[in-house]
C-alpha atoms as a PDB file:
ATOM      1  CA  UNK A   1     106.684  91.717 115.006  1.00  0.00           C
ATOM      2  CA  UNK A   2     107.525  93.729 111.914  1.00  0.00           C
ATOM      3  CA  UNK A   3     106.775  92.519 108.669  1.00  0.00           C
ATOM      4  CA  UNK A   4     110.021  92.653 106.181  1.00  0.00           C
ATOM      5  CA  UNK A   5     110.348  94.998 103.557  1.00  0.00           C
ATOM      6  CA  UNK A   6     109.608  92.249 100.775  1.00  0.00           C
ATOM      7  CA  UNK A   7     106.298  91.901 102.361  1.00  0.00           C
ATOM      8  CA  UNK A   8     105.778  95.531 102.948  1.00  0.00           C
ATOM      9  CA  UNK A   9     106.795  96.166  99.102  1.00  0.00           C
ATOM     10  CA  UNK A  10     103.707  93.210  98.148  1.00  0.00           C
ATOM     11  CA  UNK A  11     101.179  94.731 100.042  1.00  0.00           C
ATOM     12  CA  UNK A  12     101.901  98.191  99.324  1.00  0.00           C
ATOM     13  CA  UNK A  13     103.058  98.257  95.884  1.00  0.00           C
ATOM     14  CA  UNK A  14     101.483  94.628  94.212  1.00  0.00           C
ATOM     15  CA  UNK A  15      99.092  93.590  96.569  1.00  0.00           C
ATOM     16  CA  UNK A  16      98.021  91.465  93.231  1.00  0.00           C
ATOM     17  CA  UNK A  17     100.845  89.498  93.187  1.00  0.00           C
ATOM     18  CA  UNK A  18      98.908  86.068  94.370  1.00  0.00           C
ATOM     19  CA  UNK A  19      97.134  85.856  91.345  1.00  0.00           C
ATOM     20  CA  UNK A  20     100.731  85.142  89.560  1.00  0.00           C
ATOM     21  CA  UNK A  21     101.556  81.645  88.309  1.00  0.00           C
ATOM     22  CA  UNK A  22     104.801  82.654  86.283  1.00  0.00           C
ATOM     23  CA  UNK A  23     106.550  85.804  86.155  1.00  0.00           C
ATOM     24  CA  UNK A  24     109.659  85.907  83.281  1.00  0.00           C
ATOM     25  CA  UNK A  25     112.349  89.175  82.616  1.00  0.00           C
ATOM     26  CA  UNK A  26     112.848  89.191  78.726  1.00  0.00           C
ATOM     27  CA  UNK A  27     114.925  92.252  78.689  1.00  0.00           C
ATOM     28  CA  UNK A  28     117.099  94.186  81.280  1.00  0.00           C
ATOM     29  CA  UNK A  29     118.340  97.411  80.280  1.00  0.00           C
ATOM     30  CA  UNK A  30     120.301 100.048  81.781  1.00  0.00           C
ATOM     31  CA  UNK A  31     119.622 103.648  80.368  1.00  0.00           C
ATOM     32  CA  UNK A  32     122.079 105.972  82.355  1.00  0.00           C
ATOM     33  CA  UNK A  33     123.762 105.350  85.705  1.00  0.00           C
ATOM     34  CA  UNK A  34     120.632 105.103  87.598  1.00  0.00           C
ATOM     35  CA  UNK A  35     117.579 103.871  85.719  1.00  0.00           C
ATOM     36  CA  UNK A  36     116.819 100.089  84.004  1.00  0.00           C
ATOM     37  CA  UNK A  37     114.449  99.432  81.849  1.00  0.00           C
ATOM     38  CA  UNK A  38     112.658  95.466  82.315  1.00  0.00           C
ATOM     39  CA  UNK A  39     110.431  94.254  80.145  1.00  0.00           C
ATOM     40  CA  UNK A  40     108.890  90.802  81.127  1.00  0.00           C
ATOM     41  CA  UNK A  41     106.139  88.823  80.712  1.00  0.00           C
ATOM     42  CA  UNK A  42     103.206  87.049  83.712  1.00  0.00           C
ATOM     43  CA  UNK A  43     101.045  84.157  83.236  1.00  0.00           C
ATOM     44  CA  UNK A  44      97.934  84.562  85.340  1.00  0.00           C
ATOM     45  CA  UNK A  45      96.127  81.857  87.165  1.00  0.00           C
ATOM     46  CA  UNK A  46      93.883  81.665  85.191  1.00  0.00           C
ATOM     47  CA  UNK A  47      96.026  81.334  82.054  1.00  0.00           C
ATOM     48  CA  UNK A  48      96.098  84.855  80.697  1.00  0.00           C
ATOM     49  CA  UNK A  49      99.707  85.886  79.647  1.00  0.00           C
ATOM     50  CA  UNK A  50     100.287  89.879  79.854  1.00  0.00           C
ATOM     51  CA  UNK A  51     103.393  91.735  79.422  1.00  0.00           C
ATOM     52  CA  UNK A  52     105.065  95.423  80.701  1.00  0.00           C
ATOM     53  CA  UNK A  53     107.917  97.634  81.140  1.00  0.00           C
ATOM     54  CA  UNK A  54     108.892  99.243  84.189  1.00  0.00           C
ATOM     55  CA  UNK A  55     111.606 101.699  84.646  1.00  0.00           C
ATOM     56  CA  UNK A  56     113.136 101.389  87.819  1.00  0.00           C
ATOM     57  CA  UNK A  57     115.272 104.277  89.357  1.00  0.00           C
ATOM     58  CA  UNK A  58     117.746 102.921  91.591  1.00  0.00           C
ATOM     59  CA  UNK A  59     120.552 105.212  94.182  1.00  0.00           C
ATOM     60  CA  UNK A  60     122.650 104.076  96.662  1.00  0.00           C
ATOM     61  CA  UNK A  61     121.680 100.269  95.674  1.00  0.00           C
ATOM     62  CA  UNK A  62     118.206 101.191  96.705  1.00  0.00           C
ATOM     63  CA  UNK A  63     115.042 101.373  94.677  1.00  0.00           C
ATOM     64  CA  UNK A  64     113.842 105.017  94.575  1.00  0.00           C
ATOM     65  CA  UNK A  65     110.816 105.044  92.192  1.00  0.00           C
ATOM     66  CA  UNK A  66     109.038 102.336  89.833  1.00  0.00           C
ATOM     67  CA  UNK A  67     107.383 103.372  86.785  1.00  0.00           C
ATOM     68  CA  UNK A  68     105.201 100.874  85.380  1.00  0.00           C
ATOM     69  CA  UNK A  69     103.809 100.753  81.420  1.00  0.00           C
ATOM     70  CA  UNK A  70     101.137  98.552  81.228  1.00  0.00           C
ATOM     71  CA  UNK A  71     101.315  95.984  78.346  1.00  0.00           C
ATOM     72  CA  UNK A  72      98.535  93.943  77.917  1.00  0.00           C
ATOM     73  CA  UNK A  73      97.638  90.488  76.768  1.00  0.00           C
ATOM     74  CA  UNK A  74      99.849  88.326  75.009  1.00  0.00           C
END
């Protein structure tokens, strides 16, 4: 059986992602006709609250390439 791309995305890109309780967007912004900016926040688990950007390149209604900017607590 092959595993979807969702779960192929989780284990290869955020193989973190169980330690998640919350996960909000606070901002979505395009910059030209291909990148968007997000900016959101996490709560941990354990109650720790972090946020980041990413900029997210996006073609053909597919994700190309994720840039991540690590925040840090909140």
């Amino acid at each position: 059986m092959t595993e979807s791309p969702k779960a192929t995305f989780f284990e290869r890109c955020f193989p973190t992602a169980g330690r998640l309780k919350e996960q909000r967007l606070l901002h979505v912004t395009p910059a030209d006709e291909e990148l968007v900016l997000v900016y959101y926040e996490y709560e941990l688990m354990t109650g720790d609250r972090h946020r980041n950007v990413e900029a997210i390149t996006v073609r053909d209604g597919l994700i190309q390439e994720v840039q991540v900017f690590f925040g840090g607590k909140v």
